[in-house]
PDB file of N, CA and C in Angstrom:
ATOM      1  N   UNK A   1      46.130 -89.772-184.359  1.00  0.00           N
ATOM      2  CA  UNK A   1      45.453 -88.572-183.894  1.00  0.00           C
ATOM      3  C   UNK A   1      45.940 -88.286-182.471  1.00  0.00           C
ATOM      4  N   UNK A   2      45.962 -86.861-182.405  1.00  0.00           N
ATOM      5  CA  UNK A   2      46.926 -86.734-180.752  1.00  0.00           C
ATOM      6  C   UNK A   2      45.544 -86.757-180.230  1.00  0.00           C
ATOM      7  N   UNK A   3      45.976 -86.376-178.734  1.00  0.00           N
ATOM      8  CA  UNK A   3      45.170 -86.719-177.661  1.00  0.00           C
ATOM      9  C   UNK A   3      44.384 -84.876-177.692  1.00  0.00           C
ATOM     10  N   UNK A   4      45.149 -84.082-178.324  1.00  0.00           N
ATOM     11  CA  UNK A   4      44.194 -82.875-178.164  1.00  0.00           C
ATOM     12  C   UNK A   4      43.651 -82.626-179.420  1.00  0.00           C
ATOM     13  N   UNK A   5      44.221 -83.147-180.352  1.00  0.00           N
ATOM     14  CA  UNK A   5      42.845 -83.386-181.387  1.00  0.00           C
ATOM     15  C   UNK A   5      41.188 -84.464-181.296  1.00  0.00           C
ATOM     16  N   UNK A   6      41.846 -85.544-180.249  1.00  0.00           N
ATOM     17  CA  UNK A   6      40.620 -86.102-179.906  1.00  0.00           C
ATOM     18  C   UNK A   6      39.464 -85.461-178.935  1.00  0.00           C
ATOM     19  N   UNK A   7      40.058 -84.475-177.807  1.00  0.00           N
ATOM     20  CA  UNK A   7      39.452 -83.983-176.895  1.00  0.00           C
ATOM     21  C   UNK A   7      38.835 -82.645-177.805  1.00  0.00           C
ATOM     22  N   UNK A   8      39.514 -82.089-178.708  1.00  0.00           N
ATOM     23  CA  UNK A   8      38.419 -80.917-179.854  1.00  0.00           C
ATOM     24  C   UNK A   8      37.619 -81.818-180.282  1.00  0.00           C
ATOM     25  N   UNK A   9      37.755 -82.545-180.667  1.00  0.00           N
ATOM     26  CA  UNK A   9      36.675 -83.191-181.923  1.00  0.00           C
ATOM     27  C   UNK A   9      35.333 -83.914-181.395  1.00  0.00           C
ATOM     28  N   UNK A  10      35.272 -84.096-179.648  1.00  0.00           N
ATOM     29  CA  UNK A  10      34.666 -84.778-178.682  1.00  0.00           C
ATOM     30  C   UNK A  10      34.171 -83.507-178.139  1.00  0.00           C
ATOM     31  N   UNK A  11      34.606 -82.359-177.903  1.00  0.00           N
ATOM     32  CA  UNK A  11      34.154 -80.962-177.287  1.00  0.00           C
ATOM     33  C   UNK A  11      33.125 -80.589-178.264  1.00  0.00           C
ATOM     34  N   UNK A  12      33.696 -80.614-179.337  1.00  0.00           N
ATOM     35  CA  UNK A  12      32.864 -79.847-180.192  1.00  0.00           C
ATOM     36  C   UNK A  12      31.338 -80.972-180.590  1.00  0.00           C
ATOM     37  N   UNK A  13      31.783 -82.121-180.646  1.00  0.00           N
ATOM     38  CA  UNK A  13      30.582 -82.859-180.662  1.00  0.00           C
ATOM     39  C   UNK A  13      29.606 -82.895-179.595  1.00  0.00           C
ATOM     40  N   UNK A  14      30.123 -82.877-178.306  1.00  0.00           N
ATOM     41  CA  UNK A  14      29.607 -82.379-176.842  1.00  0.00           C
ATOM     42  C   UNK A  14      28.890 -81.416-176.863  1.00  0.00           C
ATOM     43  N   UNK A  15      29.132 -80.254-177.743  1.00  0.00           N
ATOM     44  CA  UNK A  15      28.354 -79.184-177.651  1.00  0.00           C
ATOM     45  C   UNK A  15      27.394 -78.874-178.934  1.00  0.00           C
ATOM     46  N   UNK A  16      27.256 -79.454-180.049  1.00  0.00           N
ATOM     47  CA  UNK A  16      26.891 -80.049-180.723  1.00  0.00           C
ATOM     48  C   UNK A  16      25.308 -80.865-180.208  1.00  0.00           C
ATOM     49  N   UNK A  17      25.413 -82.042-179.586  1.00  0.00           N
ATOM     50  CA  UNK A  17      24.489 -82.903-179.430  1.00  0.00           C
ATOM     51  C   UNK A  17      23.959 -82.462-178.170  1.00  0.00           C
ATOM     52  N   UNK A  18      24.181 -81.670-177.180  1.00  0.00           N
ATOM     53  CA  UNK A  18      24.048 -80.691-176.162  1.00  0.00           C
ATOM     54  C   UNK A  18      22.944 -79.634-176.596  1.00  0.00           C
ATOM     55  N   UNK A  19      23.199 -79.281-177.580  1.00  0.00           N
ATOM     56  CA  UNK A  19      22.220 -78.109-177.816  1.00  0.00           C
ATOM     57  C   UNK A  19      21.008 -78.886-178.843  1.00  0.00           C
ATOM     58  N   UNK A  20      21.456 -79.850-179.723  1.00  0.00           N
ATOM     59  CA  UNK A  20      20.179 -80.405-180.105  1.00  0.00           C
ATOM     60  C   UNK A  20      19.019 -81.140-179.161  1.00  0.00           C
ATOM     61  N   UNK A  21      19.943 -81.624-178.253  1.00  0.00           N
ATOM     62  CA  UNK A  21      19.185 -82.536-176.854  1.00  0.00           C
ATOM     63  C   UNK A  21      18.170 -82.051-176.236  1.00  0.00           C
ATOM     64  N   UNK A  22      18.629 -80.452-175.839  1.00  0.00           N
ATOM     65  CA  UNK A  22      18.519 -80.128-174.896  1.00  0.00           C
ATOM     66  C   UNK A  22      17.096 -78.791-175.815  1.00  0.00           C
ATOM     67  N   UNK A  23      17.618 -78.395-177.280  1.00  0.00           N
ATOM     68  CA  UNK A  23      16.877 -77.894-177.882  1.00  0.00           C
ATOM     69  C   UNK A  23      15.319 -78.855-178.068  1.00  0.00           C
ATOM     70  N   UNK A  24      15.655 -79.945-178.451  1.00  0.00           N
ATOM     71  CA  UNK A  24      13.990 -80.452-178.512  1.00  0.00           C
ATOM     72  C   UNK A  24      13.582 -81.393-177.247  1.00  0.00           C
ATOM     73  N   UNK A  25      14.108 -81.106-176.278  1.00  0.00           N
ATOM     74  CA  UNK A  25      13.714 -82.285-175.294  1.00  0.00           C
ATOM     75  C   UNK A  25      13.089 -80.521-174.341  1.00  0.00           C
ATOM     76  N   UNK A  26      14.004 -79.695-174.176  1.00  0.00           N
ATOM     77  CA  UNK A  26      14.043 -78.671-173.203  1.00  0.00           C
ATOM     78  C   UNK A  26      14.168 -77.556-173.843  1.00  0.00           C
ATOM     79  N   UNK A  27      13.537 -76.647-174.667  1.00  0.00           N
ATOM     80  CA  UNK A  27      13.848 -75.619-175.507  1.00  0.00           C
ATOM     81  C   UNK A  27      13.765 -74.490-174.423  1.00  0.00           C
ATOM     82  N   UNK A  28      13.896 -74.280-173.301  1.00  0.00           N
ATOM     83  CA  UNK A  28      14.100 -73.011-172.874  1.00  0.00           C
ATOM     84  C   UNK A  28      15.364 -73.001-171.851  1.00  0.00           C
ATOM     85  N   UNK A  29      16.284 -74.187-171.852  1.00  0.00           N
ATOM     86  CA  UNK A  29      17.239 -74.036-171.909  1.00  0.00           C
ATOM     87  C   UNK A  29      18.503 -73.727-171.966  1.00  0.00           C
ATOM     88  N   UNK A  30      19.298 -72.953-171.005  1.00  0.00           N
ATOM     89  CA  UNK A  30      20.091 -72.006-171.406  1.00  0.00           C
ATOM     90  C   UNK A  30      21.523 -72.062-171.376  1.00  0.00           C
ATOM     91  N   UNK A  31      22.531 -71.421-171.710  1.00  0.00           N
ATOM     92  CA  UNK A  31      23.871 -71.874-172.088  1.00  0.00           C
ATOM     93  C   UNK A  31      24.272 -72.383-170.807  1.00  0.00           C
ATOM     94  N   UNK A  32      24.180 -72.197-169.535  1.00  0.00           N
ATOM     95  CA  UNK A  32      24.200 -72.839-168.770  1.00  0.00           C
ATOM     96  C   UNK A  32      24.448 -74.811-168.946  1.00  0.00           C
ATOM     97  N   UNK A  33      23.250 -74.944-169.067  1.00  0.00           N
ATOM     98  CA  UNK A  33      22.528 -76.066-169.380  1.00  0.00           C
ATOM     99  C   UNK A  33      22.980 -77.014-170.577  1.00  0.00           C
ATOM    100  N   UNK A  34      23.577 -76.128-171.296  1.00  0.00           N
ATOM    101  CA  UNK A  34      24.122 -76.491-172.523  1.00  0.00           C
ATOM    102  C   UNK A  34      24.988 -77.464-172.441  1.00  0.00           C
ATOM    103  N   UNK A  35      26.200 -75.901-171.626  1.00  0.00           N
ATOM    104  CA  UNK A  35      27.754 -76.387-170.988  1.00  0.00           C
ATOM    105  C   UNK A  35      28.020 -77.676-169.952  1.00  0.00           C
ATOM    106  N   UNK A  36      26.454 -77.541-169.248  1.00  0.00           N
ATOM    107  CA  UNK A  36      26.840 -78.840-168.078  1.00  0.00           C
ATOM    108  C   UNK A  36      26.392 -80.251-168.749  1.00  0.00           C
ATOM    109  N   UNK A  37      25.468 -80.046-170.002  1.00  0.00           N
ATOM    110  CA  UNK A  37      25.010 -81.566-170.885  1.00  0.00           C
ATOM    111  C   UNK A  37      26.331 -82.137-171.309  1.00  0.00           C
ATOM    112  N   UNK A  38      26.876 -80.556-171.956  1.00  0.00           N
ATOM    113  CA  UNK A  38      28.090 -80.751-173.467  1.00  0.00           C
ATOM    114  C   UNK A  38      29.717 -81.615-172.233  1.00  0.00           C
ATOM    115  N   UNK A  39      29.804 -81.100-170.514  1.00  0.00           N
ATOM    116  CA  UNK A  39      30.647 -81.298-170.110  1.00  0.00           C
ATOM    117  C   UNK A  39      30.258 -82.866-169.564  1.00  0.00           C
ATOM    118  N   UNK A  40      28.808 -83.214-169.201  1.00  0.00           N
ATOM    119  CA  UNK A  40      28.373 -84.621-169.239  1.00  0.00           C
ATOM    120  C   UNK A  40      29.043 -85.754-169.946  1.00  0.00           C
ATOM    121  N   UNK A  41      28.449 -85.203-171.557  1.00  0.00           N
ATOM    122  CA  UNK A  41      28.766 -86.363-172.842  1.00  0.00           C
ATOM    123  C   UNK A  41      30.105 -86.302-172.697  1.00  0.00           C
ATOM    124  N   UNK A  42      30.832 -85.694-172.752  1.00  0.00           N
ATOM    125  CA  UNK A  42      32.686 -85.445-173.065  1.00  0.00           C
ATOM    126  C   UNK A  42      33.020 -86.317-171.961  1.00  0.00           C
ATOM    127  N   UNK A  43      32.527 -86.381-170.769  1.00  0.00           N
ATOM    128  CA  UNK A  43      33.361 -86.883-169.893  1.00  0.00           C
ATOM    129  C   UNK A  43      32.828 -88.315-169.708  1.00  0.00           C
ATOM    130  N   UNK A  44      31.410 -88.471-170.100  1.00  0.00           N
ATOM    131  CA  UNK A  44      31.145 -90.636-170.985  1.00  0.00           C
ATOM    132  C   UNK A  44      31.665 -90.710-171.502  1.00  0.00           C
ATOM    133  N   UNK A  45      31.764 -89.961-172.630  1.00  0.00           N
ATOM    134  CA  UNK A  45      32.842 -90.303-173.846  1.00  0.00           C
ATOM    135  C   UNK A  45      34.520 -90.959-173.417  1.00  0.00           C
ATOM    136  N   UNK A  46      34.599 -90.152-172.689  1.00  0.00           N
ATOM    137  CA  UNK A  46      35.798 -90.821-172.033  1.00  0.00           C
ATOM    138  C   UNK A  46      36.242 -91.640-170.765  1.00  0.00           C
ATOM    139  N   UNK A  47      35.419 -91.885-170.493  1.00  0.00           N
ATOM    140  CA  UNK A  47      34.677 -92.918-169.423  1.00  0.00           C
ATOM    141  C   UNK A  47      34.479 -94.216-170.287  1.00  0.00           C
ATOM    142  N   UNK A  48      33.990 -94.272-170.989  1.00  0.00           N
ATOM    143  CA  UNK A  48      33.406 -95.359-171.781  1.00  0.00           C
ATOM    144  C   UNK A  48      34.609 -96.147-172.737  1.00  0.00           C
ATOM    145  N   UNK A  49      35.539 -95.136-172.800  1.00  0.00           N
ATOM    146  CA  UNK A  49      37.000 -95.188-174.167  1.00  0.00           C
ATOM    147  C   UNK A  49      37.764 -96.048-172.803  1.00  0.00           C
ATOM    148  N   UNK A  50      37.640 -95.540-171.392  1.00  0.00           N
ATOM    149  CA  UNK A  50      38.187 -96.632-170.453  1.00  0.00           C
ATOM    150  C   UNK A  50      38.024 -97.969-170.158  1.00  0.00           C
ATOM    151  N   UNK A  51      36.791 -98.167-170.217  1.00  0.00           N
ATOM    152  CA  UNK A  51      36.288 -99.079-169.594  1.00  0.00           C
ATOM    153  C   UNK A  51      36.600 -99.836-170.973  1.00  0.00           C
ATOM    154  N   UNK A  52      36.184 -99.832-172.539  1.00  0.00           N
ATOM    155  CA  UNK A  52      36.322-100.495-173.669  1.00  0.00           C
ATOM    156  C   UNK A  52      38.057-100.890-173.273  1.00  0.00           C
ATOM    157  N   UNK A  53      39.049-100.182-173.114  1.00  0.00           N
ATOM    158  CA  UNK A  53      40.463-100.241-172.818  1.00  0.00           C
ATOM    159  C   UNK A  53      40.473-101.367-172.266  1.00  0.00           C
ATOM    160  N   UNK A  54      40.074-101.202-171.078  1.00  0.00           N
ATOM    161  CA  UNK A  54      40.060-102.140-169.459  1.00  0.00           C
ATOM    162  C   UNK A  54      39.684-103.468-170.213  1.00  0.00           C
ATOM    163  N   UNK A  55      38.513-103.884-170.936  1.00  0.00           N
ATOM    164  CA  UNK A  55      37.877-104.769-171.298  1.00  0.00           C
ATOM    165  C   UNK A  55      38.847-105.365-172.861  1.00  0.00           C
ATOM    166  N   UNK A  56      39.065-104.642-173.394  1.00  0.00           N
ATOM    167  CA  UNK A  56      40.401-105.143-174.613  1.00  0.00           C
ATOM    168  C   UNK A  56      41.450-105.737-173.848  1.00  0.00           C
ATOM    169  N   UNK A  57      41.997-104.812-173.058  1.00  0.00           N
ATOM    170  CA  UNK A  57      43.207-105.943-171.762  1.00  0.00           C
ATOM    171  C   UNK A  57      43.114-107.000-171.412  1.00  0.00           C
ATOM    172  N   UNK A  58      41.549-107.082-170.533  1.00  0.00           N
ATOM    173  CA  UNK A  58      41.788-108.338-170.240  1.00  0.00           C
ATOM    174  C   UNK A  58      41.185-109.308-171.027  1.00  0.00           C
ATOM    175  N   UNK A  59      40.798-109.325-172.136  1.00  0.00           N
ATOM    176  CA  UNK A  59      40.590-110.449-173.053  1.00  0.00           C
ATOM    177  C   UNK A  59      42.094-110.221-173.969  1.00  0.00           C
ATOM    178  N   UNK A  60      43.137-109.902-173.628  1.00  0.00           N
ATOM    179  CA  UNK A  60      44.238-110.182-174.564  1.00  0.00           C
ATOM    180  C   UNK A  60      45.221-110.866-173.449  1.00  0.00           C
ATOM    181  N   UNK A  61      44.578-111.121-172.376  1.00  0.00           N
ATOM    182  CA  UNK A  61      45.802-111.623-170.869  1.00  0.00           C
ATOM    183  C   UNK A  61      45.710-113.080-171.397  1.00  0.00           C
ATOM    184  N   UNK A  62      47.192-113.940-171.402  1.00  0.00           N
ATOM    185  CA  UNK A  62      46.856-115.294-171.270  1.00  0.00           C
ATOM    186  C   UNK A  62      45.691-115.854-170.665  1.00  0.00           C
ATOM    187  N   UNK A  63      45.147-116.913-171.415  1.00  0.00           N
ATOM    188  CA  UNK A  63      44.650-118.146-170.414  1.00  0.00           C
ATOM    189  C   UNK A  63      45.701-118.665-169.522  1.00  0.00           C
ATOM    190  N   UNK A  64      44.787-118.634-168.332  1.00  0.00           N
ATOM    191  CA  UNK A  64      45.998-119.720-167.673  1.00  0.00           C
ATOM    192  C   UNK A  64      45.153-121.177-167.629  1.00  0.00           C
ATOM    193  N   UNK A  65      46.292-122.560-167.628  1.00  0.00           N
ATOM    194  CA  UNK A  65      45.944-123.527-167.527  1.00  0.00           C
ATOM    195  C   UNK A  65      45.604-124.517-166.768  1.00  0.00           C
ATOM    196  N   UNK A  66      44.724-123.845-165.892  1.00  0.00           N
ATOM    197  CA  UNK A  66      44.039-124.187-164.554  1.00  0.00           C
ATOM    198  C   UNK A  66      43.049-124.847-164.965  1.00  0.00           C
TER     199      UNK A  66
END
């Protein structure tokens, strides 16, 4: 999967779980509000895909035999 099929498929889920969130937690809510939840999640989402990265690395680094 390319990297701009992952960032649609994460946008659209962003805005998606954005408007349900924000629909029963905050129903008066407005696209505003939407856009800054939906630009929130997208950018954990990929925050989080780092840090999992970071953390796969260094459990694949040799032991050293100290």
């Amino acid at each position: 999967m390319t990297a701009y099929q992952l960032f649609a498929i994460r946008a659209v889920l962003g805005i998606v779980f954005a408007v349900v969130i924000l629909r029963f937690f905050y129903p008066q809510a407005g696209i505003p509000h939407v856009a800054g939840l939906a630009i929130f999640l997208v950018g954990m989402a990929y925050i989080t895909e780092a840090w999992r990265h970071k953390r796969q690395a260094k459990e694949r680094e040799p032991k050293s035999s100290s």
